[in-house]
N, C-alpha and C. Protein backbone atom coordinates (compact mmCIF):
# COMPACT_ATOMS: atom_id res chain seq x y z
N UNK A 1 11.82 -10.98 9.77
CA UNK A 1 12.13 -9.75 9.05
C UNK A 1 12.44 -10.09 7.60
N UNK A 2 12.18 -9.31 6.69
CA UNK A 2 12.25 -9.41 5.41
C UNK A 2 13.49 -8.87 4.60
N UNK A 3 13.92 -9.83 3.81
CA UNK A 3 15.33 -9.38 3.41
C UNK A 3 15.37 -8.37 2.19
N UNK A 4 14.41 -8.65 1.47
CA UNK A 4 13.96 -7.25 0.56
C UNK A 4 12.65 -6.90 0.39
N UNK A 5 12.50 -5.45 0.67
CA UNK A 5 11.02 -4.95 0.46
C UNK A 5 10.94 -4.50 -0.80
N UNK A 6 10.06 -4.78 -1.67
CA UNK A 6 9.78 -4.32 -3.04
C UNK A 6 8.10 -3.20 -2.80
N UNK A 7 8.94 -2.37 -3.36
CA UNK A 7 7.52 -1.40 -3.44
C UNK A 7 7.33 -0.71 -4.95
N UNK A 8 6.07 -1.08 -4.26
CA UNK A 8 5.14 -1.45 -5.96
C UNK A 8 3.95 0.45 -5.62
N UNK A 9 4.37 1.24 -7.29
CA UNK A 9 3.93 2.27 -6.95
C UNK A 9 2.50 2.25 -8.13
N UNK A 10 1.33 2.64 -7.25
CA UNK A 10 0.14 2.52 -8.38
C UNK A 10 -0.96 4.10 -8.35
N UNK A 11 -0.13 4.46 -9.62
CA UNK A 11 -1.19 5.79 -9.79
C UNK A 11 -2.07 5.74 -11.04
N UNK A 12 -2.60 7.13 -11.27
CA UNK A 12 -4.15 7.08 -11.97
C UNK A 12 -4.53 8.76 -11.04
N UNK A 13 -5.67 8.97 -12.67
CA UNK A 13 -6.78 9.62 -11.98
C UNK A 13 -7.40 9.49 -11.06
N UNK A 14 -7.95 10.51 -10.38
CA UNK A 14 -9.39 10.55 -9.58
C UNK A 14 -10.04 9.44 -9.59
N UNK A 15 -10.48 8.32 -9.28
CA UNK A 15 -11.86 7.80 -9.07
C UNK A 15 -11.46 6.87 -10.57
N UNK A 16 -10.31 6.57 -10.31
CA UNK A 16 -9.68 5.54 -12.02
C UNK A 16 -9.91 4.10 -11.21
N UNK A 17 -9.83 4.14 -10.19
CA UNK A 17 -9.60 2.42 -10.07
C UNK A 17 -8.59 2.14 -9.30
N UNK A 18 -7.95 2.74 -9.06
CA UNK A 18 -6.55 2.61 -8.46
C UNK A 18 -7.19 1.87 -7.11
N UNK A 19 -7.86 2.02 -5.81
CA UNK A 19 -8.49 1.72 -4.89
C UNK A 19 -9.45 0.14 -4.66
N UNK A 20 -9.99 0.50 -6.04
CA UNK A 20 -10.51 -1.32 -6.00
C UNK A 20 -8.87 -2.42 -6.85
N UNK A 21 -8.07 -1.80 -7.29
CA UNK A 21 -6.96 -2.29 -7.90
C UNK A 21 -5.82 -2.76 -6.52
N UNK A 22 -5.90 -2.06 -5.82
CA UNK A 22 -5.01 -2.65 -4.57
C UNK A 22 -5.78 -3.34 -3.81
N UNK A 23 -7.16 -3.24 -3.94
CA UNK A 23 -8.00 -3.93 -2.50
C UNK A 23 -7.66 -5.36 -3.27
N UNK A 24 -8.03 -5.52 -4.36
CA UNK A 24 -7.31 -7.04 -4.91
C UNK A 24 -6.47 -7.88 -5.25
N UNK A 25 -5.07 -7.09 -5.08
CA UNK A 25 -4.02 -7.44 -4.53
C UNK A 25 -3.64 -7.74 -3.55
N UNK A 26 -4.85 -7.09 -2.29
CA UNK A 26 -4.34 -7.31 -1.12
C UNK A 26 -5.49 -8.39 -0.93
N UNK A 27 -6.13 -8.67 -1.30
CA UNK A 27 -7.15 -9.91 -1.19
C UNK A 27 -6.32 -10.77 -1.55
N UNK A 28 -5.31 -11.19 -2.72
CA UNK A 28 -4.56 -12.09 -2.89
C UNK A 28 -3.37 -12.33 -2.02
N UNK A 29 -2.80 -11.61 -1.61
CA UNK A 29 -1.90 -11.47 -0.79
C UNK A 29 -1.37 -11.66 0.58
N UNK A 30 -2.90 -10.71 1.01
CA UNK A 30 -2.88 -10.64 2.67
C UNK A 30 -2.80 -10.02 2.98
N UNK A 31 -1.56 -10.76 4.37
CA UNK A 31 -0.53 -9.96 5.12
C UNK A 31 1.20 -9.34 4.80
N UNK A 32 1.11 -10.37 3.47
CA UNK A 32 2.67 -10.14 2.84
C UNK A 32 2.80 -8.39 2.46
N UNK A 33 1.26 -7.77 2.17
CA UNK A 33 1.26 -6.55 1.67
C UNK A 33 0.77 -5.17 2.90
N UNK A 34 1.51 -4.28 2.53
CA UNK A 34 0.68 -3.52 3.52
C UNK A 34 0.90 -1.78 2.49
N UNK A 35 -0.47 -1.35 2.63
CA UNK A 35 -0.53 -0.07 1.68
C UNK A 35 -0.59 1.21 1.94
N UNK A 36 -0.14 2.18 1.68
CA UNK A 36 0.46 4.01 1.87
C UNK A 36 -0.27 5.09 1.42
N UNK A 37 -1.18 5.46 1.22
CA UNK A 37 -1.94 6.17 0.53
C UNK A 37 -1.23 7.61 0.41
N UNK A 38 -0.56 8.28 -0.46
CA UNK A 38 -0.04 9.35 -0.60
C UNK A 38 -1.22 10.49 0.05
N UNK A 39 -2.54 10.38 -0.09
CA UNK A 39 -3.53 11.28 0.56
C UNK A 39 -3.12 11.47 1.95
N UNK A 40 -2.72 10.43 2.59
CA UNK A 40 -2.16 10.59 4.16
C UNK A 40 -0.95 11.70 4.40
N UNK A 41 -0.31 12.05 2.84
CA UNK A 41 0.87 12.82 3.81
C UNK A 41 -0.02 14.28 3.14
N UNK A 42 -1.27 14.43 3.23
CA UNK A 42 -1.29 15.95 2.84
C UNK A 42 -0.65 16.88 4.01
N UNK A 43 0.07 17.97 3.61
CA UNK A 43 0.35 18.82 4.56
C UNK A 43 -0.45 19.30 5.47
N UNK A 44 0.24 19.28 6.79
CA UNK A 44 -1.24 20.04 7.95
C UNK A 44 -0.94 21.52 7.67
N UNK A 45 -2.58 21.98 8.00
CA UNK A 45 -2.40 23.41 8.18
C UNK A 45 -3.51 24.33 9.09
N UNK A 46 -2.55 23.75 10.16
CA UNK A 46 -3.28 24.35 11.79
C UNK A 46 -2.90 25.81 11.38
N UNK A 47 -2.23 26.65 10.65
CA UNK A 47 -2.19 28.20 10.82
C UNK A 47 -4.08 28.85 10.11
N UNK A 48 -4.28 27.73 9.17
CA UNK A 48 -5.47 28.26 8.52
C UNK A 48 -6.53 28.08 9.18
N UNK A 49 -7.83 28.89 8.54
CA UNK A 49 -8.81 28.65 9.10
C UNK A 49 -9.53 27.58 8.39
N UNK A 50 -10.75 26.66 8.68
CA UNK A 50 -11.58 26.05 8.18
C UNK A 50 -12.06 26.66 6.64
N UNK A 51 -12.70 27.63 6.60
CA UNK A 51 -12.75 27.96 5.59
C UNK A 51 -11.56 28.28 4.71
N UNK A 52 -10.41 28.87 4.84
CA UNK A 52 -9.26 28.90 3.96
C UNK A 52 -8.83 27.31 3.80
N UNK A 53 -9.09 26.39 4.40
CA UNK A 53 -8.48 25.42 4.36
C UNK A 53 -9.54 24.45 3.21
N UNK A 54 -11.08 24.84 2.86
CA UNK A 54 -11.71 24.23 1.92
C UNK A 54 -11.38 24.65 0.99
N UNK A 55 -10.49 26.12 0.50
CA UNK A 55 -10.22 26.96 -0.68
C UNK A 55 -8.57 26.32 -1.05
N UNK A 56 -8.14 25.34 -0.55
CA UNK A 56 -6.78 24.82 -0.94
C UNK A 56 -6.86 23.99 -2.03
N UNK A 57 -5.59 24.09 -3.43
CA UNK A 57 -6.02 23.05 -4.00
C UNK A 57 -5.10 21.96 -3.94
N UNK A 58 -6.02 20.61 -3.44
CA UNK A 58 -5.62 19.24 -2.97
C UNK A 58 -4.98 18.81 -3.73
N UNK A 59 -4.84 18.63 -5.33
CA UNK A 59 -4.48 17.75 -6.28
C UNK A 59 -3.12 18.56 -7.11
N UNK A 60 -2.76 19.68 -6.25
CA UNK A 60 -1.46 20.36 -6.79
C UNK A 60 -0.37 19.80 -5.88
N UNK A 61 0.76 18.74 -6.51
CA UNK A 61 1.88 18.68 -5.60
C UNK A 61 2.32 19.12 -4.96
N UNK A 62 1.99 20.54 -4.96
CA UNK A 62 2.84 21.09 -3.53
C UNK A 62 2.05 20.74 -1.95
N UNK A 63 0.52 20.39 -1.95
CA UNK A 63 -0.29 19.98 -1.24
C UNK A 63 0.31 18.84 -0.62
N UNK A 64 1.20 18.34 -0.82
CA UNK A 64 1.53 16.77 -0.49
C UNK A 64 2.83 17.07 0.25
N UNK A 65 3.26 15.79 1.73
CA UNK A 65 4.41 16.55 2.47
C UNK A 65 4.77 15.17 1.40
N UNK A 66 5.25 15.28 0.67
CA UNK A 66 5.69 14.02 -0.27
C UNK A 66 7.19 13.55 0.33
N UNK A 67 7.79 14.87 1.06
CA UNK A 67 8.92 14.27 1.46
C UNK A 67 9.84 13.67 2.22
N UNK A 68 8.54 13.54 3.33
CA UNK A 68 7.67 12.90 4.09
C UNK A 68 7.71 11.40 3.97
N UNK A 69 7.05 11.40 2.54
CA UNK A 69 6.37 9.76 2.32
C UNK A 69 7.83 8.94 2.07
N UNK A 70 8.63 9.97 1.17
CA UNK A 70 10.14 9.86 0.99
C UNK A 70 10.80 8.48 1.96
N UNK A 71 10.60 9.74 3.24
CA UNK A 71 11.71 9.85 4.21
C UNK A 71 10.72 8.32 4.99
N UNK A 72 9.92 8.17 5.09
CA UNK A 72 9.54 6.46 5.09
C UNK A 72 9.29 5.60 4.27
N UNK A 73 9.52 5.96 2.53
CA UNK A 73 9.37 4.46 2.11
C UNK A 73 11.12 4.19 1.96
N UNK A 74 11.66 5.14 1.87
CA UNK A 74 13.25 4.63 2.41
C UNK A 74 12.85 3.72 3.77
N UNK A 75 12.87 3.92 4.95
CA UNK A 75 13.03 3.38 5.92
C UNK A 75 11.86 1.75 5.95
N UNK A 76 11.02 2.02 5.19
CA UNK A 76 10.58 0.94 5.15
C UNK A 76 11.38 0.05 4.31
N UNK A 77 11.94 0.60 2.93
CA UNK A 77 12.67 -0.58 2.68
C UNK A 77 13.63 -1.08 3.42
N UNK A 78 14.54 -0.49 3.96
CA UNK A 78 15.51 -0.82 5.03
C UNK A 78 14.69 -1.38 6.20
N UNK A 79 13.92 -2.03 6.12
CA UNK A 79 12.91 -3.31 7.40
C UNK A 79 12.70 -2.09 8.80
N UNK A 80 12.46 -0.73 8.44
CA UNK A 80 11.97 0.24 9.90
C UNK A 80 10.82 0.32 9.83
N UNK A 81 10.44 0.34 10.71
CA UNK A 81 8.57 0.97 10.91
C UNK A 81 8.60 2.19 10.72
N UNK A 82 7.44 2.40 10.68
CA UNK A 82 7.12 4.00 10.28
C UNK A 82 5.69 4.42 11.12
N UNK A 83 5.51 5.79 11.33
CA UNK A 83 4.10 6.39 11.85
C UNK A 83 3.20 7.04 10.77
N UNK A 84 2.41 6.71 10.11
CA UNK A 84 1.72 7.44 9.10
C UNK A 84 0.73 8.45 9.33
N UNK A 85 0.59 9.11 8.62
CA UNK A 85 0.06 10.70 9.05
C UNK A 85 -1.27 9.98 8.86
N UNK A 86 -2.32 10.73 9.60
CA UNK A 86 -3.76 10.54 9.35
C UNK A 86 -4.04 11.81 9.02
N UNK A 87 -5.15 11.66 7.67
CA UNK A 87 -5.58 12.73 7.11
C UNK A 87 -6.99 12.78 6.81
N UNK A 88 -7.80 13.84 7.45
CA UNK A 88 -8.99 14.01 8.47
C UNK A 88 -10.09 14.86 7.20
N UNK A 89 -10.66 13.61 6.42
CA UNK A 89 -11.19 14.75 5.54
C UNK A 89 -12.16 16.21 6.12
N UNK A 90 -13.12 15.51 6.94
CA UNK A 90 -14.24 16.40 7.67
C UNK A 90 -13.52 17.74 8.26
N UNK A 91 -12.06 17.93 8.51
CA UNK A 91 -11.66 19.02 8.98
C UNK A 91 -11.26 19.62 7.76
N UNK A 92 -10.43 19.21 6.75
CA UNK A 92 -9.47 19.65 5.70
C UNK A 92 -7.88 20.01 6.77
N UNK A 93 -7.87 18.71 7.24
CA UNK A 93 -6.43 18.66 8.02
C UNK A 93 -5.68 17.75 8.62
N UNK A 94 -4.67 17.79 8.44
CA UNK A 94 -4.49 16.11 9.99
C UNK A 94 -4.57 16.02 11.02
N UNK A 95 -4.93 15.05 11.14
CA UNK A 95 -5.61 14.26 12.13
C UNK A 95 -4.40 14.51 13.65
N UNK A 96 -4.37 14.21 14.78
CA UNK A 96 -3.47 14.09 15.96
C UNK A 96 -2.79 12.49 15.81
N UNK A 97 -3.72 12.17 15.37
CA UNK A 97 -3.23 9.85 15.69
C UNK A 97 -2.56 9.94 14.75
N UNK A 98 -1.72 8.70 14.54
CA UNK A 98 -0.65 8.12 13.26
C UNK A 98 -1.15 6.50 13.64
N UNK A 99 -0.83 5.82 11.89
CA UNK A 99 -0.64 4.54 12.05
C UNK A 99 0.57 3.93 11.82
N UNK A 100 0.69 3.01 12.98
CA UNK A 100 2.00 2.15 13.06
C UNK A 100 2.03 1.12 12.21
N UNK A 101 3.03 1.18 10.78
CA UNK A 101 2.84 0.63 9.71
C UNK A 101 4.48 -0.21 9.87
N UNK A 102 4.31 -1.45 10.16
CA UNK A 102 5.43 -2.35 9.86
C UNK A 102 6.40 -2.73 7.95
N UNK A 103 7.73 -3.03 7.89
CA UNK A 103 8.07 -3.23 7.05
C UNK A 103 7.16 -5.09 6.32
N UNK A 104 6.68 -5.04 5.52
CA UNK A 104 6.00 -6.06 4.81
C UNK A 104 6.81 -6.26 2.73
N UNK A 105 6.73 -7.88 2.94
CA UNK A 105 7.32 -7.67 1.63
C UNK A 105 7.24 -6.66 0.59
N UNK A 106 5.45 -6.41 0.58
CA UNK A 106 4.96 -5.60 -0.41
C UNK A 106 4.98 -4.71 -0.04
N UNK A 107 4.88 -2.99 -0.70
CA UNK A 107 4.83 -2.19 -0.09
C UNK A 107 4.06 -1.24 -1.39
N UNK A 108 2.53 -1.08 -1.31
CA UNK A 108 1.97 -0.47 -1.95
C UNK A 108 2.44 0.90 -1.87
N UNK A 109 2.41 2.19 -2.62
CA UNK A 109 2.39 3.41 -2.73
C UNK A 109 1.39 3.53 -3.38
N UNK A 110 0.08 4.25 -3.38
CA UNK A 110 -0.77 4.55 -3.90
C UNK A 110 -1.31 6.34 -4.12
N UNK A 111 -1.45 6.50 -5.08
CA UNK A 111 -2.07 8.24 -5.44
C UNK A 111 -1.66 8.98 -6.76
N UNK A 112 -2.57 9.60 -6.72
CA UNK A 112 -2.72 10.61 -8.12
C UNK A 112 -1.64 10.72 -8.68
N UNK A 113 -0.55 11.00 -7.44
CA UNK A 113 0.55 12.15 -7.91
C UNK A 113 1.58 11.45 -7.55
N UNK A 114 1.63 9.88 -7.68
CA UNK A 114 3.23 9.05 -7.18
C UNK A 114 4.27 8.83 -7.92
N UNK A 115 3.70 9.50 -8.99
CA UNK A 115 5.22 9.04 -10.35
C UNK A 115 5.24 10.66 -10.26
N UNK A 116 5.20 11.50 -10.08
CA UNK A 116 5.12 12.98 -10.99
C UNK A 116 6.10 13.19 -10.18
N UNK A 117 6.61 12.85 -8.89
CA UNK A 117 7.93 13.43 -8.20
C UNK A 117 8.99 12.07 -8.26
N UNK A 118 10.30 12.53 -8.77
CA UNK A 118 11.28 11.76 -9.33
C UNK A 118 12.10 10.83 -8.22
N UNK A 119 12.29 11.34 -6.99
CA UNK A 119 13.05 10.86 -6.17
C UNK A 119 11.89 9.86 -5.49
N UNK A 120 10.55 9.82 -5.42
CA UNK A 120 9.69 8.95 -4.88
C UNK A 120 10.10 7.86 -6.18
N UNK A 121 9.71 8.27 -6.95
CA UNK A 121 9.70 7.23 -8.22
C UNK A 121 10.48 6.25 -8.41
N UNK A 122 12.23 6.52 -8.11
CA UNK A 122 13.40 5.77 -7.98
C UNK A 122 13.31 4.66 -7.10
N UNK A 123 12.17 5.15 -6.51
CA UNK A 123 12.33 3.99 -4.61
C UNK A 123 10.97 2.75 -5.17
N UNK A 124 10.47 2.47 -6.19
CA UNK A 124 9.87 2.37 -6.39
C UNK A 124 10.22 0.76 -7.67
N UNK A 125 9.99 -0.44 -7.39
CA UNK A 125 10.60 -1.41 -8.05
C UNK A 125 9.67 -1.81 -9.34
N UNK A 126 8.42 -1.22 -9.03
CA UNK A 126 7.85 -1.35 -10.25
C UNK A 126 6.64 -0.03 -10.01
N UNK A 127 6.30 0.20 -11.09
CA UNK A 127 4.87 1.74 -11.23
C UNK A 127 3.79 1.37 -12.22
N UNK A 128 2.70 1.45 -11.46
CA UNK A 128 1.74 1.53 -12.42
C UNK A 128 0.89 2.59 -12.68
N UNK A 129 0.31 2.72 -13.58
CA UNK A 129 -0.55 3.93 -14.05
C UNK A 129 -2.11 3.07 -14.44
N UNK A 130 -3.36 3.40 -14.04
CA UNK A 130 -4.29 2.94 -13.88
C UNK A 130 -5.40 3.67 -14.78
N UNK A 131 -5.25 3.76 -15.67
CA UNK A 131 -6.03 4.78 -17.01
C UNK A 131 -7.91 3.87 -17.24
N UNK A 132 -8.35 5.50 -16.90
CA UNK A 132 -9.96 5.22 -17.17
C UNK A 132 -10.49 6.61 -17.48
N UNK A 133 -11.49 6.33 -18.16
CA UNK A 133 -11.54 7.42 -19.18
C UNK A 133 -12.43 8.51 -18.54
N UNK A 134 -12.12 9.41 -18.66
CA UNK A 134 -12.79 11.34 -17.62
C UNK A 134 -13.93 11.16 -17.22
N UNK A 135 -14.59 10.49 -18.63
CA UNK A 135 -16.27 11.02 -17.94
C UNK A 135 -16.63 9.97 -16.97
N UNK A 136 -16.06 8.84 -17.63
CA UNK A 136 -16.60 8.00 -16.15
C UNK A 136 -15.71 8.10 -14.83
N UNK A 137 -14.36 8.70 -14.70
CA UNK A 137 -13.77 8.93 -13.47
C UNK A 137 -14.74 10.53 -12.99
N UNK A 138 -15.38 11.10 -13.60
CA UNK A 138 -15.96 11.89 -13.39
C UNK A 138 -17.49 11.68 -12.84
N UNK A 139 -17.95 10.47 -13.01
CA UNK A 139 -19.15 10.18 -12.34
C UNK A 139 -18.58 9.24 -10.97
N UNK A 140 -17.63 8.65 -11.17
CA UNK A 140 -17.53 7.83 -9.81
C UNK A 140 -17.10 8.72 -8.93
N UNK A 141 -16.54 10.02 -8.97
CA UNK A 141 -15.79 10.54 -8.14
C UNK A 141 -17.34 11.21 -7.45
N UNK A 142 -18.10 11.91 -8.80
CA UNK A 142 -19.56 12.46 -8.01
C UNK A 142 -20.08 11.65 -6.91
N UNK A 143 -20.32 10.38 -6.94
CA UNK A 143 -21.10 9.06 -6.40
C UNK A 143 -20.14 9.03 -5.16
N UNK A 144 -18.71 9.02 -5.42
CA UNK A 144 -18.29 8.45 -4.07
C UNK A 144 -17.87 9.69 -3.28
N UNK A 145 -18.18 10.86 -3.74
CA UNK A 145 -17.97 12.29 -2.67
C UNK A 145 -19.20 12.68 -1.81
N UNK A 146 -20.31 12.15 -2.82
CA UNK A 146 -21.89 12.58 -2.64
C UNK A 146 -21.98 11.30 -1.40
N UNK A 147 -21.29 9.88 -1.26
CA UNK A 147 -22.00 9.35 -0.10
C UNK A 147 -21.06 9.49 0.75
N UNK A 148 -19.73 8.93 0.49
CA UNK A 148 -18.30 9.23 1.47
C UNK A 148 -18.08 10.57 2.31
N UNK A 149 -18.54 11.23 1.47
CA UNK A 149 -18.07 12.91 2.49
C UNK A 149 -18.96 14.01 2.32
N UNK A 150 -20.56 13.44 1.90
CA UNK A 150 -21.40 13.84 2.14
C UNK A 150 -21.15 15.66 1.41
N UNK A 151 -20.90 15.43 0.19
CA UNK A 151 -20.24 16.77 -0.35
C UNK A 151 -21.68 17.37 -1.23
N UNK A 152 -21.86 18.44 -1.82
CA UNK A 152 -23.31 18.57 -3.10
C UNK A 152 -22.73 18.45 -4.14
N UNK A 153 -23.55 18.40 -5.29
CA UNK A 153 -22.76 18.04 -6.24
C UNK A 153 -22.30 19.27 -6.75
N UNK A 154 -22.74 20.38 -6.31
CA UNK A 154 -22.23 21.63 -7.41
C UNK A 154 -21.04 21.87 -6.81
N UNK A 155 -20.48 21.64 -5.37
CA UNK A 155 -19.07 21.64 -4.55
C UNK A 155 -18.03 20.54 -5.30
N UNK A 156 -19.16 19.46 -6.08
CA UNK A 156 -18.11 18.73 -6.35
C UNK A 156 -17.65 18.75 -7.63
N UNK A 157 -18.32 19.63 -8.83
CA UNK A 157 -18.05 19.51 -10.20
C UNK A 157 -17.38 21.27 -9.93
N UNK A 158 -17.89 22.03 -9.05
CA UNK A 158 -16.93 23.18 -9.03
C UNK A 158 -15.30 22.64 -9.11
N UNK A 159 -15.08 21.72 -7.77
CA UNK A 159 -13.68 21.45 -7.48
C UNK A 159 -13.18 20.81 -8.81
N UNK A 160 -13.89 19.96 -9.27
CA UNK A 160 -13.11 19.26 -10.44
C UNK A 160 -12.97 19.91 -11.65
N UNK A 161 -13.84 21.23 -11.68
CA UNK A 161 -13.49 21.72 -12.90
C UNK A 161 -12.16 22.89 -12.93
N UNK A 162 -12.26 23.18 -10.98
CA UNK A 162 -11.15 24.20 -11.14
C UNK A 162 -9.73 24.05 -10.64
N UNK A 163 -10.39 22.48 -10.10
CA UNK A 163 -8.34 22.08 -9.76
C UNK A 163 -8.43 20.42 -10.38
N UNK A 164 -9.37 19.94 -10.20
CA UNK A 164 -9.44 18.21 -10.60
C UNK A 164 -8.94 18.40 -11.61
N UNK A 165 -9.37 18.28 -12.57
CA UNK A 165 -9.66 18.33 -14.27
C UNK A 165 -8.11 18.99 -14.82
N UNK A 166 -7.84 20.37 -14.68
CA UNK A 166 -6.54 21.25 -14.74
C UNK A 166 -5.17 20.49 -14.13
N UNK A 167 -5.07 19.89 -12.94
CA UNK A 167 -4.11 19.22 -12.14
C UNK A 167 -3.97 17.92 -12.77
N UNK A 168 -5.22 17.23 -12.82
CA UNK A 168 -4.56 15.87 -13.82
C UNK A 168 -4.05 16.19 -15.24
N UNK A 169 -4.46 17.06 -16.58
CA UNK A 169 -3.75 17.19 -17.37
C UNK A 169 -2.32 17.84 -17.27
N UNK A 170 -2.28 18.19 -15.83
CA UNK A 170 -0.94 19.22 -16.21
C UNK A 170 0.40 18.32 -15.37
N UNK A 171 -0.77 17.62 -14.45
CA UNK A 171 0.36 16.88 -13.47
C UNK A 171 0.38 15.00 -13.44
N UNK A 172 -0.94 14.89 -13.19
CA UNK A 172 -1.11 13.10 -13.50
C UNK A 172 -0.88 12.57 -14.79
N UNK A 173 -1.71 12.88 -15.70
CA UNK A 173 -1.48 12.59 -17.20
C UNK A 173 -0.25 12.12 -17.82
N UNK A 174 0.76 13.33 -17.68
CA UNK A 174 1.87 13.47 -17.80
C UNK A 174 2.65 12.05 -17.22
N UNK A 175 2.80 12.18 -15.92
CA UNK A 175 3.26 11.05 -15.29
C UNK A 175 3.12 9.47 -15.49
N UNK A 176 2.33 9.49 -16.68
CA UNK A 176 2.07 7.91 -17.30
C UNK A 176 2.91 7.20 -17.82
N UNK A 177 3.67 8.46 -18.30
CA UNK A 177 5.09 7.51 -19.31
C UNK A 177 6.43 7.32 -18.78
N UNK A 178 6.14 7.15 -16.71
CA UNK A 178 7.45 6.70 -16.10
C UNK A 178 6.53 5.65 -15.83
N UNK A 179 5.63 5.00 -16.42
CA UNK A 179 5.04 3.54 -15.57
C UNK A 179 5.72 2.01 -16.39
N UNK A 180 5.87 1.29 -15.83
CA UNK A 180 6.18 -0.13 -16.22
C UNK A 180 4.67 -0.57 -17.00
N UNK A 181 3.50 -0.73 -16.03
CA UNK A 181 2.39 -1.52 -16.85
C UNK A 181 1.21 -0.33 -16.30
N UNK A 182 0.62 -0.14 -17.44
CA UNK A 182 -0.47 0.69 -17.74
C UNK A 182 -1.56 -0.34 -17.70
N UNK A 183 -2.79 0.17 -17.13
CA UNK A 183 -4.03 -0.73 -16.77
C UNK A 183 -5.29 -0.12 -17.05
N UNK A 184 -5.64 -0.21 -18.53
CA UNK A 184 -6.67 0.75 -18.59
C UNK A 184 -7.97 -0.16 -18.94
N UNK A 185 -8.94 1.07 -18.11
CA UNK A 185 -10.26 0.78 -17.63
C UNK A 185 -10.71 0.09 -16.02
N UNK A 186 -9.09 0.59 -15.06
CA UNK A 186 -9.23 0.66 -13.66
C UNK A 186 -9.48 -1.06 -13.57
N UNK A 187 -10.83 -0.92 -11.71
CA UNK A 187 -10.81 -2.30 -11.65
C UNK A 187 -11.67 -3.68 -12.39
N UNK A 188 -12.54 -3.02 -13.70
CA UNK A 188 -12.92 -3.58 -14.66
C UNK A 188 -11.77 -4.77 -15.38
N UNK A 189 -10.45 -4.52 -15.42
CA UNK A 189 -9.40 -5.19 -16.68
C UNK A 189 -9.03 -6.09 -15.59
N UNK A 190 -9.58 -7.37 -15.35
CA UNK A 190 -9.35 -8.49 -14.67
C UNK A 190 -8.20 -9.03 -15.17
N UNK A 191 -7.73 -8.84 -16.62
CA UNK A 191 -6.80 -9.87 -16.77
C UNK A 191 -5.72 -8.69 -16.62
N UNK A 192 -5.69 -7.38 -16.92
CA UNK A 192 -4.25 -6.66 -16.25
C UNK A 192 -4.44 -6.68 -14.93
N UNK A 193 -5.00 -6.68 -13.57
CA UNK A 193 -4.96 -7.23 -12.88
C UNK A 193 -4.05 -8.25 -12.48
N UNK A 194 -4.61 -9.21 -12.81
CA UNK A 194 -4.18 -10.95 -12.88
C UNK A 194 -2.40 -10.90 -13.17
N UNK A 195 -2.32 -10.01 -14.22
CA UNK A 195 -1.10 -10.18 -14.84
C UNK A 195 -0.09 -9.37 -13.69
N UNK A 196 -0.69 -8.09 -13.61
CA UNK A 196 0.03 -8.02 -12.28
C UNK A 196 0.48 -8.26 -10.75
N UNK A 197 -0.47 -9.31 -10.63
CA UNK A 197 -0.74 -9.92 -9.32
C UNK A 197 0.33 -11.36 -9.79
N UNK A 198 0.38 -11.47 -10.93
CA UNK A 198 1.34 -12.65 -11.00
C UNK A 198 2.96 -12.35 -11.14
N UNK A 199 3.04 -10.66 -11.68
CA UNK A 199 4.33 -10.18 -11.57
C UNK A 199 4.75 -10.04 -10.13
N UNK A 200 3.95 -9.50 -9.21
CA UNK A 200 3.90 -9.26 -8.13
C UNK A 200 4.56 -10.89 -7.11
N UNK A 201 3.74 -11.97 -7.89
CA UNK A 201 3.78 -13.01 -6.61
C UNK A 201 5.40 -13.68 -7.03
N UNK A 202 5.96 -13.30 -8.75
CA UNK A 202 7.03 -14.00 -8.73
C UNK A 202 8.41 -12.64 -7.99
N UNK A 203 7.83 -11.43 -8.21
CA UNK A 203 8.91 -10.25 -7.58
C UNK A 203 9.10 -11.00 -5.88
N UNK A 204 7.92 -11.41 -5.28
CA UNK A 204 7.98 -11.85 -3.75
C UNK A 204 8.59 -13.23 -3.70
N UNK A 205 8.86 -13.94 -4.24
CA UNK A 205 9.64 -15.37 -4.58
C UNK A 205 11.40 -14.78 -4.68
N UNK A 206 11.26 -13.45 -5.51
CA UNK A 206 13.07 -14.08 -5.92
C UNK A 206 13.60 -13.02 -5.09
């Protein structure tokens, strides 16, 4: 069992990098790390229908049971396990299963919206913000909706123009200036990377 869990919080835009930025931390790492995806606690909503449930917008904080993610990255730091919500894109809902996520030194928090709420933020020993610039978070997001979830593209530049685009200036953006280290140009900046993977390996030493 681990005598302190440090959790390391890494947000960003849409399709910034944030995703290939932890997969390489956890390539360095291992097993010491284990990661949270804030997308997992979207709220369920078995009262709606399928169609009301594609008309929700995802990237507005209130979409998120954030307090939720709260109420286990407390308990993870205190060395408890936790059940993590599974969140079912093909329905627009959660899932029935949970994953059984053990306390691990590291403790990624990952998503759009992980600094923008204050009491997540506190629990949080270091934050990063993962800055890449619109138009190209705006083509990777096309590319990886068009093969990942099999979306069209006019479903997908609709959504981003009427909650993507609006929600990050009003809600992500904002949230940059509670971060420790800013990483811009996503998983391109090998050496912010590096630099944080070396803050990271001396935080797991002391």
């Amino acid at each position: 069992m681990n005598d302190k869990v440090c959790i390391v919080g890494i947000a960003g835009g849409t399709a910034s990098g944030k995703t290939t930025i932890v997969r390489m931390i956890k390539e360095k790492f291992g097993d010491d790390i284990v990661v949270i995806n804030h997308d997992s606690y979207y709220k369920a909503h078995n009262d709606l229908s399928y169609e009301d449930r594609t008309r929700l917008n995802y990237d507005h904080p209130e979409s998120f049971d954030t307090d939720l993610l709260i109420e286990d990255v407390k308990k993870l730091k205190n060395n408890i396990a936790i059940d993590v919500p599974v969140y079912d894109y093909t329905i627009h809902n959660r899932a029935d299963e949970t994953v059984h996520v053990i306390p691990k030194k590291v403790i990624i928090v990952e998503g759009i919206l992980i600094l923008e709420n204050k009491e997540l933020r506190d629990l949080m020993d270091i934050k990063v913000f993962v800055e890449t610039d619109a138009d190209e978070r705006l083509m990777r997001r096309i590319r990886r909706d068009m093969v990942e979830r099999a979306r069209s593209i006019d479903s997908i530049l609709k959504q981003y123009t009427e909650t993507v685009k609006p929600m990050h200036e009003q809600f992500v953006e904002p949230s940059k200036k509670y971060a420790d280290i800013i990483i811009p140009r996503g998983g391109e900046n090998l050496t912010g990377i590096s630099i944080l993977q070396e803050h990271l390996k001396l935080m797991m030493q002391g």
